[in-house]
PDB file of N, CA and C in Angstrom:
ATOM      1  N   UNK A   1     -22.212   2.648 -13.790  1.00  0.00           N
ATOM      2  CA  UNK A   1     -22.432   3.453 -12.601  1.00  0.00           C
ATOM      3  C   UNK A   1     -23.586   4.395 -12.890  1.00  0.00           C
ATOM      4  N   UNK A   2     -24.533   4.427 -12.067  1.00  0.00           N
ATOM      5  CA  UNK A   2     -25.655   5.274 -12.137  1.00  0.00           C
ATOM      6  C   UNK A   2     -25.395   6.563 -12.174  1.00  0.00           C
ATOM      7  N   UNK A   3     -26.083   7.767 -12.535  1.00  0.00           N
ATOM      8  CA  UNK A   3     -26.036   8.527 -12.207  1.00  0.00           C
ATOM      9  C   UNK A   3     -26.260   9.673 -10.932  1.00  0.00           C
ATOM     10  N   UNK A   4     -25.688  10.811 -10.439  1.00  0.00           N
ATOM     11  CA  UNK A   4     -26.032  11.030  -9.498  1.00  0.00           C
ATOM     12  C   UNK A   4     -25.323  12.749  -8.711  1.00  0.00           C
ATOM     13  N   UNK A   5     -26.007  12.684  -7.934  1.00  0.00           N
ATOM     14  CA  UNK A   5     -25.650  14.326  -7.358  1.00  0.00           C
ATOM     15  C   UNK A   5     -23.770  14.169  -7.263  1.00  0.00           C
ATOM     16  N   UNK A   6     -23.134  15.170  -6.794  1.00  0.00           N
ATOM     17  CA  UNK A   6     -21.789  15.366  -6.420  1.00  0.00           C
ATOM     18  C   UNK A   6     -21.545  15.005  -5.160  1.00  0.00           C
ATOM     19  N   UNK A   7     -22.180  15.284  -4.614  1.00  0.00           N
ATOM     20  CA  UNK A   7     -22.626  14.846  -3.238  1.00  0.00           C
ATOM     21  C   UNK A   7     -22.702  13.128  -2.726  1.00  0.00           C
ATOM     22  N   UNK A   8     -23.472  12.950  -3.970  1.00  0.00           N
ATOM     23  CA  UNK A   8     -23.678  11.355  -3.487  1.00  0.00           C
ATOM     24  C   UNK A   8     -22.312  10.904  -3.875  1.00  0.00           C
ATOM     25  N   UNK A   9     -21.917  11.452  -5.187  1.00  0.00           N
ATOM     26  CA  UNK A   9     -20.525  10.466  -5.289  1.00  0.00           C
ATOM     27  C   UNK A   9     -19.404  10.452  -4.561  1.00  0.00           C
ATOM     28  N   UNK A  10     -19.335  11.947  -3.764  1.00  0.00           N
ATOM     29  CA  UNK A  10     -18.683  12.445  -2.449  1.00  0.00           C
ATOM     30  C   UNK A  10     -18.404  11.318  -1.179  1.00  0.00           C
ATOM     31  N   UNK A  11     -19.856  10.982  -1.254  1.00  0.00           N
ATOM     32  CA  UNK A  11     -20.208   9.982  -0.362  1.00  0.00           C
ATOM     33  C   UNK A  11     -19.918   8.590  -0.730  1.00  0.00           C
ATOM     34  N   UNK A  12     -20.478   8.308  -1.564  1.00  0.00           N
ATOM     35  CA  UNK A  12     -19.617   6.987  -2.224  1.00  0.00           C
ATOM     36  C   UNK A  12     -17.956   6.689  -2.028  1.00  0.00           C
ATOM     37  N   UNK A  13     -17.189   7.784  -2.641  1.00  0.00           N
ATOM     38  CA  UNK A  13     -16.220   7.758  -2.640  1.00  0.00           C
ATOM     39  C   UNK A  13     -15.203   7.685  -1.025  1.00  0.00           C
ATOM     40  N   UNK A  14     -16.292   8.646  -0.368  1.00  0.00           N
ATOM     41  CA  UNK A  14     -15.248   8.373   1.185  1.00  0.00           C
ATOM     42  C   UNK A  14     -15.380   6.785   1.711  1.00  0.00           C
ATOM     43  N   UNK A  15     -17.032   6.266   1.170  1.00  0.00           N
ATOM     44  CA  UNK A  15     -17.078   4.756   2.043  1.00  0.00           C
ATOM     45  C   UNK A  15     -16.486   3.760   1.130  1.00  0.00           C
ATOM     46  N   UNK A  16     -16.110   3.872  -0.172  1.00  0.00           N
ATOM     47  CA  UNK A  16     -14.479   2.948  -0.795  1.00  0.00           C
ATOM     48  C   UNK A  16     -13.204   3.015  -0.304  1.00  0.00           C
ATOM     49  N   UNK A  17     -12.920   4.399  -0.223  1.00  0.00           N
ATOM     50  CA  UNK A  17     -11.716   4.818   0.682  1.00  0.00           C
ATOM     51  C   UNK A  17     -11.826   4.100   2.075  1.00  0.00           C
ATOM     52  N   UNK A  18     -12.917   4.044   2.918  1.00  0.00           N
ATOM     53  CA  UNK A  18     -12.721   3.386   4.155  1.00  0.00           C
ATOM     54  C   UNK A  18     -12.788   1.825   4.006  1.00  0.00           C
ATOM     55  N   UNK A  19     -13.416   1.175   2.752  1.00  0.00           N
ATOM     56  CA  UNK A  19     -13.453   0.148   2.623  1.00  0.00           C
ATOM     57  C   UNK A  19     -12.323  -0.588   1.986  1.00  0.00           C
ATOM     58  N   UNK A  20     -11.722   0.472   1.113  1.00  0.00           N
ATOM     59  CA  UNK A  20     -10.404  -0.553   0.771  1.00  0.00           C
ATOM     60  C   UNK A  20      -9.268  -0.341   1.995  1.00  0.00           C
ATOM     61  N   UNK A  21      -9.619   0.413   2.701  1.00  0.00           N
ATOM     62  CA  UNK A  21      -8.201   0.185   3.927  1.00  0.00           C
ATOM     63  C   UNK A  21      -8.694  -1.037   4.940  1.00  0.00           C
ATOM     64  N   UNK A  22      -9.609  -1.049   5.160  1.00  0.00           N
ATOM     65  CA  UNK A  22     -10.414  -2.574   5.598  1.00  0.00           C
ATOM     66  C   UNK A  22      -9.933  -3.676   4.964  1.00  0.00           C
ATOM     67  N   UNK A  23     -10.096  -3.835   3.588  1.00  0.00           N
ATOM     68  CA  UNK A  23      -9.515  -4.911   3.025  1.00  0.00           C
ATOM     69  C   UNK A  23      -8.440  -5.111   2.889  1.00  0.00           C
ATOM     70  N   UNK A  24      -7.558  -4.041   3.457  1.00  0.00           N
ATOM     71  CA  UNK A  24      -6.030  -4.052   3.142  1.00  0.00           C
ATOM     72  C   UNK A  24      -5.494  -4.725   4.392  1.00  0.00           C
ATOM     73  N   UNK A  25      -6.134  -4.304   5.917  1.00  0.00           N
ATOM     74  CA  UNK A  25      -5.965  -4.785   6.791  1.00  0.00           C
ATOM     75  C   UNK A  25      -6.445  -6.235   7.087  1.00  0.00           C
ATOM     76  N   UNK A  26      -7.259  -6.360   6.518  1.00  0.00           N
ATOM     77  CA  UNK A  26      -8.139  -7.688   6.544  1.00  0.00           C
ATOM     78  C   UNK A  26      -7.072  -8.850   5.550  1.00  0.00           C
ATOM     79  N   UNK A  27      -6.633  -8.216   4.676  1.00  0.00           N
ATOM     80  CA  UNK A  27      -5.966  -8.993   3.817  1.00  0.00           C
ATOM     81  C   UNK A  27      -6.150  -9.668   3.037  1.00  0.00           C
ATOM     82  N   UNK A  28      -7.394  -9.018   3.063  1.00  0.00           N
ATOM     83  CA  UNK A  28      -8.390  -9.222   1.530  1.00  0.00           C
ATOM     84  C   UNK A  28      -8.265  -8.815   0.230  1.00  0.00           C
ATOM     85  N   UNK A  29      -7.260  -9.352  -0.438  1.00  0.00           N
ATOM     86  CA  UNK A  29      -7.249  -8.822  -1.867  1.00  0.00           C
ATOM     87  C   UNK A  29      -7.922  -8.633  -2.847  1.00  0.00           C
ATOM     88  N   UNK A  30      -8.874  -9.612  -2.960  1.00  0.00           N
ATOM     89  CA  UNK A  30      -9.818  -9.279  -4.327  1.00  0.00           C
ATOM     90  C   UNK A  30     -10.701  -8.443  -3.792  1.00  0.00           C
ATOM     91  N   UNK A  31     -11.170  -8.305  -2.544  1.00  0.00           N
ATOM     92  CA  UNK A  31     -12.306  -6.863  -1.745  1.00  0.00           C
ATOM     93  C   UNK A  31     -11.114  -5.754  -2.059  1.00  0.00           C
ATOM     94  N   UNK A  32     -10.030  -5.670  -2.173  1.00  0.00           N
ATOM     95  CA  UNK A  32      -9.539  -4.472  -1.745  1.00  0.00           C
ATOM     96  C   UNK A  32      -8.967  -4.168  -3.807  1.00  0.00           C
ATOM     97  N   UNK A  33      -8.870  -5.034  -4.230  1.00  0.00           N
ATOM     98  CA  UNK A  33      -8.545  -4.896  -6.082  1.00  0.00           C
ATOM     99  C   UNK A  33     -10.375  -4.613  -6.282  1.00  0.00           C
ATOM    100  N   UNK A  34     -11.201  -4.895  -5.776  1.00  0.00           N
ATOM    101  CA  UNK A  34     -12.848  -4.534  -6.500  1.00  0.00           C
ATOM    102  C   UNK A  34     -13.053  -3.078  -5.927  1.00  0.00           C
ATOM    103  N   UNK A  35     -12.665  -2.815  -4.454  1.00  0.00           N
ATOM    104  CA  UNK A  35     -12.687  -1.375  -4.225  1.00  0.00           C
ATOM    105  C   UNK A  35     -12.034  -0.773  -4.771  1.00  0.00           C
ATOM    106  N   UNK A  36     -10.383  -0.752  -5.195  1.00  0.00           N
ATOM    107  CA  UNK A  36      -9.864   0.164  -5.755  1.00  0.00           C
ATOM    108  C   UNK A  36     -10.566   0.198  -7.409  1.00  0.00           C
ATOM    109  N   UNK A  37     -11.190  -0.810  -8.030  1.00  0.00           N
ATOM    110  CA  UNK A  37     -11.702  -0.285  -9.281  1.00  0.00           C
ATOM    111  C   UNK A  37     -12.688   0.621  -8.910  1.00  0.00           C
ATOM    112  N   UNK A  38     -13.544   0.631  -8.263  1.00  0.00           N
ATOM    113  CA  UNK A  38     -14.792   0.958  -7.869  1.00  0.00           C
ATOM    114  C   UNK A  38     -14.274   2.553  -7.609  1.00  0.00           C
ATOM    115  N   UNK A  39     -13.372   3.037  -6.538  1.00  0.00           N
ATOM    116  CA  UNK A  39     -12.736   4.157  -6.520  1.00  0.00           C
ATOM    117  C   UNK A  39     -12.133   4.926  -7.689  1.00  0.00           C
ATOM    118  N   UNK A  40     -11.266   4.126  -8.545  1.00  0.00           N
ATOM    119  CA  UNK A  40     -11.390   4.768  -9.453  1.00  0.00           C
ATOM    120  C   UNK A  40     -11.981   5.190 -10.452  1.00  0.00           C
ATOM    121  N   UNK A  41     -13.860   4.333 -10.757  1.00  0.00           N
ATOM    122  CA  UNK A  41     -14.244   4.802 -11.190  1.00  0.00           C
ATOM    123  C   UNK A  41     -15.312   6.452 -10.806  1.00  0.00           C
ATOM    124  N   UNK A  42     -15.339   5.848  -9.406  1.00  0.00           N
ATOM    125  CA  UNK A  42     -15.849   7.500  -8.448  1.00  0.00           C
ATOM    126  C   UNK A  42     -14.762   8.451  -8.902  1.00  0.00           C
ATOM    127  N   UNK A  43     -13.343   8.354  -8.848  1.00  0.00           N
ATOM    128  CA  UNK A  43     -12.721   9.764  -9.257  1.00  0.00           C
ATOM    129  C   UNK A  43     -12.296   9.960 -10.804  1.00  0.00           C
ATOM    130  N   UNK A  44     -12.782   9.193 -11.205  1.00  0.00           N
ATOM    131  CA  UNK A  44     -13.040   9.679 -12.929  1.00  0.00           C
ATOM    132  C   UNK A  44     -14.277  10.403 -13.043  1.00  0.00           C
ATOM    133  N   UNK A  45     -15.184  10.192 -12.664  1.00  0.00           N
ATOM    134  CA  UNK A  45     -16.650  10.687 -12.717  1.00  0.00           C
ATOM    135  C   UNK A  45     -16.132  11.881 -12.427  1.00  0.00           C
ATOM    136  N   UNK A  46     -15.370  12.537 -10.900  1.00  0.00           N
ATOM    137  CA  UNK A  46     -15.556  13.404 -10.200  1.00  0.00           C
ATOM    138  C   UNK A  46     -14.320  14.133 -10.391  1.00  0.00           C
ATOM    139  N   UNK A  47     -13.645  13.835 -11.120  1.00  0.00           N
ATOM    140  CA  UNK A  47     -12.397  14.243 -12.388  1.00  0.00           C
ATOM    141  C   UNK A  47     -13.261  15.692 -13.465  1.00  0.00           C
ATOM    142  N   UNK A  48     -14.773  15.839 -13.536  1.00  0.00           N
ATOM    143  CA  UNK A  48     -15.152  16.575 -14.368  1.00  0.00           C
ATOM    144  C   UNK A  48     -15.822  17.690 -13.739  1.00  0.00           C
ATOM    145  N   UNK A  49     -16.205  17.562 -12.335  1.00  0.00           N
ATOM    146  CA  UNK A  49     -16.416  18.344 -11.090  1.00  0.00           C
ATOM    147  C   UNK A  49     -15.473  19.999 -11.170  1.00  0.00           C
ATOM    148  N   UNK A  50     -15.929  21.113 -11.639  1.00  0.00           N
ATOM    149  CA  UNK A  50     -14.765  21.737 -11.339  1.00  0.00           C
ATOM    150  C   UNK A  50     -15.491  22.870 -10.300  1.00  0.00           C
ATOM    151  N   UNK A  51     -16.761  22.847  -9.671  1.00  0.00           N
ATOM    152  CA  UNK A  51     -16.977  23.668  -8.541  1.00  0.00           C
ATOM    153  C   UNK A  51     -17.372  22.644  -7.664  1.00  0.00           C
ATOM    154  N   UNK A  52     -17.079  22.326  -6.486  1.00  0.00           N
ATOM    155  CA  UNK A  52     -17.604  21.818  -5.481  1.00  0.00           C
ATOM    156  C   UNK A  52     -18.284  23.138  -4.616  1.00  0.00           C
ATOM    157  N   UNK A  53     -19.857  22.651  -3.898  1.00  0.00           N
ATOM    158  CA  UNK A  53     -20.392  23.345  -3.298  1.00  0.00           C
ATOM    159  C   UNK A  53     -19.842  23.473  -1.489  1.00  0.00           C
ATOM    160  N   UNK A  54     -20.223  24.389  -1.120  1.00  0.00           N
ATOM    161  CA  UNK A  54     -19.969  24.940   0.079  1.00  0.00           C
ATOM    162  C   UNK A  54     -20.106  23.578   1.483  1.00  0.00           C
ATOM    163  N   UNK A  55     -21.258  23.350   1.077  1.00  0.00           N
ATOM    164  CA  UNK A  55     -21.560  22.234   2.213  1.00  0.00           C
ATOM    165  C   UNK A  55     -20.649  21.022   1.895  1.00  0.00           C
ATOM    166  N   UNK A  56     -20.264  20.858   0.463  1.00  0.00           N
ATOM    167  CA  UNK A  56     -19.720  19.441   0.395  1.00  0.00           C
ATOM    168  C   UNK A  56     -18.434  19.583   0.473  1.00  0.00           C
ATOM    169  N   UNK A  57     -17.441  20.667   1.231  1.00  0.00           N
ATOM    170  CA  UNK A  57     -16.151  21.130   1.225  1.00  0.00           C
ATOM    171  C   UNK A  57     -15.642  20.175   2.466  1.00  0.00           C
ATOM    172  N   UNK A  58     -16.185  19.878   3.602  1.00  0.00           N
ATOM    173  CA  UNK A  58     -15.874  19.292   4.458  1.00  0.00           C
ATOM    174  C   UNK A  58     -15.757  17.735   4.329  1.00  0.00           C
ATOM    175  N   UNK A  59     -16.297  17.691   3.794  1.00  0.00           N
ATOM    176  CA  UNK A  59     -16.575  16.139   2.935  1.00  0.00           C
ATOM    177  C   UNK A  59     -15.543  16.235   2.183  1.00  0.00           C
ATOM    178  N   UNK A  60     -15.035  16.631   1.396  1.00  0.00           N
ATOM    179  CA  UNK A  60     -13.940  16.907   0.608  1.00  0.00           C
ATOM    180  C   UNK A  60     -12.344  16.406   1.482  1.00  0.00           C
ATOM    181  N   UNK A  61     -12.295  17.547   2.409  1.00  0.00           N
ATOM    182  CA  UNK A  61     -11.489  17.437   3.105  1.00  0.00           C
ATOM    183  C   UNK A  61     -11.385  15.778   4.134  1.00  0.00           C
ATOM    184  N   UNK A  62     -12.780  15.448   4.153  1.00  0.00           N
ATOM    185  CA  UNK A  62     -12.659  14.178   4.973  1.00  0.00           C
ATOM    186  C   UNK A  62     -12.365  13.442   3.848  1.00  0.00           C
ATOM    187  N   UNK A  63     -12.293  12.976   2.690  1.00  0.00           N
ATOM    188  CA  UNK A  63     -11.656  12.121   1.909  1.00  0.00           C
ATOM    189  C   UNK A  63     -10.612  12.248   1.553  1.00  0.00           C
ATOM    190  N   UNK A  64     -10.122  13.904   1.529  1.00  0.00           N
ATOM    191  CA  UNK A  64      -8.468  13.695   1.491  1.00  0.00           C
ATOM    192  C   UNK A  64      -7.764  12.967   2.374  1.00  0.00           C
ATOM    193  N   UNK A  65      -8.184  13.411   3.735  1.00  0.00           N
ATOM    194  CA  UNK A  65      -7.825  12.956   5.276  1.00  0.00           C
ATOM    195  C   UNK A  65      -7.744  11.805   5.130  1.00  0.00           C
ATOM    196  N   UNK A  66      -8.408  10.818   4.629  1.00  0.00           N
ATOM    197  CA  UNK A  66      -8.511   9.225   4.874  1.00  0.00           C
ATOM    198  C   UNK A  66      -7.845   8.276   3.359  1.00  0.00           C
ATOM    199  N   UNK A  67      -7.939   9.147   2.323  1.00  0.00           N
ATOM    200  CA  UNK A  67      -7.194   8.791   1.473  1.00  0.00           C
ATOM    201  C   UNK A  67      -5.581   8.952   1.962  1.00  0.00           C
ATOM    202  N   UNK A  68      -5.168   9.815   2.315  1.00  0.00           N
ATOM    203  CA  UNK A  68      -3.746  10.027   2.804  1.00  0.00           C
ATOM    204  C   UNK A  68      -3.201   9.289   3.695  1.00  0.00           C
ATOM    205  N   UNK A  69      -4.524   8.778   4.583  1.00  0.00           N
ATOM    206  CA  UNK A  69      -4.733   7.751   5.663  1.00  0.00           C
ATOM    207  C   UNK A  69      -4.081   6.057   5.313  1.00  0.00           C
ATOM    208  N   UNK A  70      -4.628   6.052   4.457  1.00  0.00           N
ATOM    209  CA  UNK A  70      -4.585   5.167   3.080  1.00  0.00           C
ATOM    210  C   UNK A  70      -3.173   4.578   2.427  1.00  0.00           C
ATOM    211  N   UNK A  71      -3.067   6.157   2.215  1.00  0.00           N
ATOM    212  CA  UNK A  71      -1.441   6.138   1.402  1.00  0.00           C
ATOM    213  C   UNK A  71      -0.350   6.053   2.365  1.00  0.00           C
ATOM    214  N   UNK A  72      -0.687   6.259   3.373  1.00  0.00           N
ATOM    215  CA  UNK A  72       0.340   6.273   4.503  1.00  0.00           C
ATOM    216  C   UNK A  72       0.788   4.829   4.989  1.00  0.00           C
ATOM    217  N   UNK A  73      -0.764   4.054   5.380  1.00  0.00           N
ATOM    218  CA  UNK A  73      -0.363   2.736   5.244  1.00  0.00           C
ATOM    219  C   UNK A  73      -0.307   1.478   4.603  1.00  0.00           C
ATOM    220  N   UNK A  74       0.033   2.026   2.611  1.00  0.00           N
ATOM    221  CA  UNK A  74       0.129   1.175   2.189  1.00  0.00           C
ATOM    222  C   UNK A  74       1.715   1.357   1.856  1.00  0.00           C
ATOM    223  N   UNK A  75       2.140   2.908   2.003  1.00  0.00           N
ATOM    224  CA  UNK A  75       4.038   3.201   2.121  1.00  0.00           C
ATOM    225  C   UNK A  75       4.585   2.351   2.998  1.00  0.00           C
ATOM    226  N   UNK A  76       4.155   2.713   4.604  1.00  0.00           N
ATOM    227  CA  UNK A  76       4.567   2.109   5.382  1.00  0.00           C
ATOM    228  C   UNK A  76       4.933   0.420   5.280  1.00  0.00           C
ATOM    229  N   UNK A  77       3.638  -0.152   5.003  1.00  0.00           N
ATOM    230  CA  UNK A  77       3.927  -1.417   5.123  1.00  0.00           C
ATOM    231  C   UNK A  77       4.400  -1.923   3.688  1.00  0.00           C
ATOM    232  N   UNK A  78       4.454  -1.803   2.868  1.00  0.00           N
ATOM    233  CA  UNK A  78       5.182  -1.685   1.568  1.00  0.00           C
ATOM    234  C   UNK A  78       7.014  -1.522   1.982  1.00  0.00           C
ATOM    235  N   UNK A  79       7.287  -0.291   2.968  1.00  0.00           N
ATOM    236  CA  UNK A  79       8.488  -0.332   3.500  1.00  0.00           C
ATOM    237  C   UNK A  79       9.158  -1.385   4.608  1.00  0.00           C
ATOM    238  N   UNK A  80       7.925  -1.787   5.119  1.00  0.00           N
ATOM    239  CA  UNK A  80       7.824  -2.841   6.514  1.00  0.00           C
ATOM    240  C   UNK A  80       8.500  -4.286   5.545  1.00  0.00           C
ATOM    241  N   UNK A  81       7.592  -4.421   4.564  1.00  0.00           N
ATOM    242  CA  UNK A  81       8.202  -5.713   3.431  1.00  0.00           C
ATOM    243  C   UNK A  81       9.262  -5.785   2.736  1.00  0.00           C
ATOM    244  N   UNK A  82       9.891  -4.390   2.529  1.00  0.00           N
ATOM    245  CA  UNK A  82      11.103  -3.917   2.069  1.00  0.00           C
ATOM    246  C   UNK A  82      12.371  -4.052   3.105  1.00  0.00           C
ATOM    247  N   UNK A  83      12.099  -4.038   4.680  1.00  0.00           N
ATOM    248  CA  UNK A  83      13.084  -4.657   5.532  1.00  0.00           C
ATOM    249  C   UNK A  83      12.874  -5.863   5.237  1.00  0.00           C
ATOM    250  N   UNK A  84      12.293  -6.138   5.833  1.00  0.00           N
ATOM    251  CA  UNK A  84      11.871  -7.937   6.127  1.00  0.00           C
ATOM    252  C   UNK A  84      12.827  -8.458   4.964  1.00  0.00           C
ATOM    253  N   UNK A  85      12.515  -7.868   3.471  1.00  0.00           N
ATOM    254  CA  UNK A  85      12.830  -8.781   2.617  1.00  0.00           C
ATOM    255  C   UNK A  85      14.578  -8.875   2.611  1.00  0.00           C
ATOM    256  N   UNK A  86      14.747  -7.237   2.553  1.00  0.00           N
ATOM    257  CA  UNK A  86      16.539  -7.066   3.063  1.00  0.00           C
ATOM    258  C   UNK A  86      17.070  -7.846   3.913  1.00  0.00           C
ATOM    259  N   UNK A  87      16.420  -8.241   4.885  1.00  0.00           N
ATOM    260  CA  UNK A  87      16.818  -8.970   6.142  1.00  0.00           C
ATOM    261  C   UNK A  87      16.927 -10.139   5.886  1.00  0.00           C
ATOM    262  N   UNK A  88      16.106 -10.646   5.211  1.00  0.00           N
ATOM    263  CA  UNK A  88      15.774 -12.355   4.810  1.00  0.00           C
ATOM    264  C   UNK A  88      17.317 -12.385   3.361  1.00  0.00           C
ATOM    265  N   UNK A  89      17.582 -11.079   2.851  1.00  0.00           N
ATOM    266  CA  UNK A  89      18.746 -11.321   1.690  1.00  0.00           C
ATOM    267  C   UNK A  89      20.261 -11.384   1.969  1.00  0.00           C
ATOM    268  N   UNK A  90      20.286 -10.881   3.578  1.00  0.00           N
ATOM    269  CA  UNK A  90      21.640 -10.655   4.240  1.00  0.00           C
ATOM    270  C   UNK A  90      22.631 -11.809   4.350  1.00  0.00           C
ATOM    271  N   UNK A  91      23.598 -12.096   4.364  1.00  0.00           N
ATOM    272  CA  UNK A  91      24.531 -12.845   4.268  1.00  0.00           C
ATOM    273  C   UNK A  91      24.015 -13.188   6.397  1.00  0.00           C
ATOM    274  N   UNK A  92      24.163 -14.678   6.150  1.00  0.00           N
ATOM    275  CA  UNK A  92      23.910 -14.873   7.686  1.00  0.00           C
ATOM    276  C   UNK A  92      25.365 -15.199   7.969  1.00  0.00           C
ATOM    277  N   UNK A  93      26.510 -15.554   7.309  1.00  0.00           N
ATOM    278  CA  UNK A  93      27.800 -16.346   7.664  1.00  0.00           C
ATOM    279  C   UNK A  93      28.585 -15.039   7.136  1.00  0.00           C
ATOM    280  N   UNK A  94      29.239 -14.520   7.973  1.00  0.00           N
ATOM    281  CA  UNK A  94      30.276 -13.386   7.976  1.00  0.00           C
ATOM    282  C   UNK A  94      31.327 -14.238   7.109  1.00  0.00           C
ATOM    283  N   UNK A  95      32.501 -12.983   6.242  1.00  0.00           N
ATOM    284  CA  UNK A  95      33.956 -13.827   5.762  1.00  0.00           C
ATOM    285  C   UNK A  95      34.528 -14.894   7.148  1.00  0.00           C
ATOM    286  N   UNK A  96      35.044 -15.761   6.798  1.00  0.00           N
ATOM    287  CA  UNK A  96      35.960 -16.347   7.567  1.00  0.00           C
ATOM    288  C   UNK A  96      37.342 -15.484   7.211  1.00  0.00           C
ATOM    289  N   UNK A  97      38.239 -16.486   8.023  1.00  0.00           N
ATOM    290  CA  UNK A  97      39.705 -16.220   7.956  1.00  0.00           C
ATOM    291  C   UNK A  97      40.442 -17.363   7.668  1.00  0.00           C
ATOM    292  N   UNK A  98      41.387 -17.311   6.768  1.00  0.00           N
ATOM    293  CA  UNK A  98      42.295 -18.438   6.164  1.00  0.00           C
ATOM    294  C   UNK A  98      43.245 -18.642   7.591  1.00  0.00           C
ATOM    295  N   UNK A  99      44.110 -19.605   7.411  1.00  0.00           N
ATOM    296  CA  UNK A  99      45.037 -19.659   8.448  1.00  0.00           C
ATOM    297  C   UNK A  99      46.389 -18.727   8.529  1.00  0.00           C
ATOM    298  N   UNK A 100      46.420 -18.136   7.155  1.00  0.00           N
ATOM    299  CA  UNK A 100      47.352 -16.630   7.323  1.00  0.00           C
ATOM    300  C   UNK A 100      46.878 -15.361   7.309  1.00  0.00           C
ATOM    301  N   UNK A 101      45.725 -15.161   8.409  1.00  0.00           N
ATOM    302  CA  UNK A 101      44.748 -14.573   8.657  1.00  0.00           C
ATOM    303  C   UNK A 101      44.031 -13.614   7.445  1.00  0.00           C
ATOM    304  N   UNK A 102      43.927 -14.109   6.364  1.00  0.00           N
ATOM    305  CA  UNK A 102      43.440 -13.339   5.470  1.00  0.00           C
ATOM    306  C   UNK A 102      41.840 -13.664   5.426  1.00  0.00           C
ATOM    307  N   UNK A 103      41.122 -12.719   4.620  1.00  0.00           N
ATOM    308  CA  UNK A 103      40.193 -13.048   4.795  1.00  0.00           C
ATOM    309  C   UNK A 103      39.104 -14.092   3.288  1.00  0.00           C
ATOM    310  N   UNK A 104      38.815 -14.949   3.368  1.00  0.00           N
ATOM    311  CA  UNK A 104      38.130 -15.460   2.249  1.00  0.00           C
ATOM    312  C   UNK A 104      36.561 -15.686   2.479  1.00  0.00           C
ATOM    313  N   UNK A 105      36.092 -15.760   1.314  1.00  0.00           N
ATOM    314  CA  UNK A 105      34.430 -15.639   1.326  1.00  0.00           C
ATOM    315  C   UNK A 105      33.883 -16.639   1.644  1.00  0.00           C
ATOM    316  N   UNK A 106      32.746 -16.947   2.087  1.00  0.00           N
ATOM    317  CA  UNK A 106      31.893 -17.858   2.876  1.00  0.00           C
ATOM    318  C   UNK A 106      30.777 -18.448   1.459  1.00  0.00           C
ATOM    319  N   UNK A 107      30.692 -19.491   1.747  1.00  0.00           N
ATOM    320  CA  UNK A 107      30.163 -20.254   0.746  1.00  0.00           C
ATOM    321  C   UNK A 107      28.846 -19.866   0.743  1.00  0.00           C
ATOM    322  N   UNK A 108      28.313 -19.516   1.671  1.00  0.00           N
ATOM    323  CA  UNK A 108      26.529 -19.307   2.033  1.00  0.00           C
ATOM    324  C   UNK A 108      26.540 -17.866   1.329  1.00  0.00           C
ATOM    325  N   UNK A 109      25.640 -17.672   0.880  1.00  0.00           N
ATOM    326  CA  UNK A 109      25.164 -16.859   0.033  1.00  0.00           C
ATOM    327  C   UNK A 109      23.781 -15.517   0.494  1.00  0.00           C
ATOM    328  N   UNK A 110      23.726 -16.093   1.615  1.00  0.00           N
ATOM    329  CA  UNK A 110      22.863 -15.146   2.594  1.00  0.00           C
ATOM    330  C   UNK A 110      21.633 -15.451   2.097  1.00  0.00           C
ATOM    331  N   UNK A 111      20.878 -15.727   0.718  1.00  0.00           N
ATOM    332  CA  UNK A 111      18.938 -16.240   1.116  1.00  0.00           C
ATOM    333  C   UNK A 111      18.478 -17.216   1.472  1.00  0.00           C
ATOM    334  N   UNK A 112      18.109 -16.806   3.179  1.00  0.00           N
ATOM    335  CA  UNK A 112      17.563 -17.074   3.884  1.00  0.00           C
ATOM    336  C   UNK A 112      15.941 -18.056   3.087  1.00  0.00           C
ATOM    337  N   UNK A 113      15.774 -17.633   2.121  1.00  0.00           N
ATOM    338  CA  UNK A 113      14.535 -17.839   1.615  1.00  0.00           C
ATOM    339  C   UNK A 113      14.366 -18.619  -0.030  1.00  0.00           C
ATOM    340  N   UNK A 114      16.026 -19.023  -0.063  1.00  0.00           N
ATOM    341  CA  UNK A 114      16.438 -19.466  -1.313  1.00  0.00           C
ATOM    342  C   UNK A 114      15.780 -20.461  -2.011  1.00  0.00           C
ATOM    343  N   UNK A 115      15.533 -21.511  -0.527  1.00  0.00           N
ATOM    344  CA  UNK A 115      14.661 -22.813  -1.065  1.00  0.00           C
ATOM    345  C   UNK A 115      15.831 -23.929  -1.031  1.00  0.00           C
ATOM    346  N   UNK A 116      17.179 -23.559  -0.466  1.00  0.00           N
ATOM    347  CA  UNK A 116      17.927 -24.216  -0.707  1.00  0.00           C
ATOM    348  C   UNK A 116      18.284 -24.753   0.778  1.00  0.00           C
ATOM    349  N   UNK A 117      18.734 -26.244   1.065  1.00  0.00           N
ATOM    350  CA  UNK A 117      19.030 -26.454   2.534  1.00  0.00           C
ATOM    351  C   UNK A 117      20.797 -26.641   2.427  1.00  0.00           C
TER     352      UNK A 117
END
């Protein structure tokens, strides 16, 4: 990585942040695994930063904003896959009932996704 003002890497860093949520939506993995290296090497650099200037404060704040942006929807849909997957693990065949109405367990095993017919 070249060298360069705080500023520029400021800048760098917000258009990875907008670019790996692109690839996340896009569903582009290796664009969105080359941006996140690429990002982390912008906040190692900027890991040694300990005054940011006046003008570049807003800038600051716009990369928190969109990083959080970020983190919000990789929780979310991270949680979105976390139903789905619960849902796909659920028992689809409730207990039956014996004929002296007791109750015994159902042979099906609930994954939906087992591979098994």
């Amino acid at each position: 990585m070249k060298a360069g003002t705080t500023h520029e890497y400021l800048v760098a860093l917000l258009d990875i942040i907008i670019q790996e949520r692109d690839c996340a939506r896009n569903l582009d993995v290796e664009g969105m695994a080359a941006a996140t290296q690429v990002k982390e090497q912008l906040i190692q650099v900027l890991a040694h930063v300990k005054v940011i200037d006046e003008d570049d404060k807003p800038l600051a704040a716009k990369i928190r904003h969109e990083n959080r942006r970020n983190a919000y929807l990789f929780k979310s849909a991270l949680g979105w896959i976390r139903d789905t997957m619960e849902f796909f693990g659920r028992r689809t065949v409730t207990s039956t009932y014996t004929a002296a109405a007791g109750k015994t367990a159902a042979h099906v095993n609930g994954r939906l996704l087992s591979g098994k017919v």
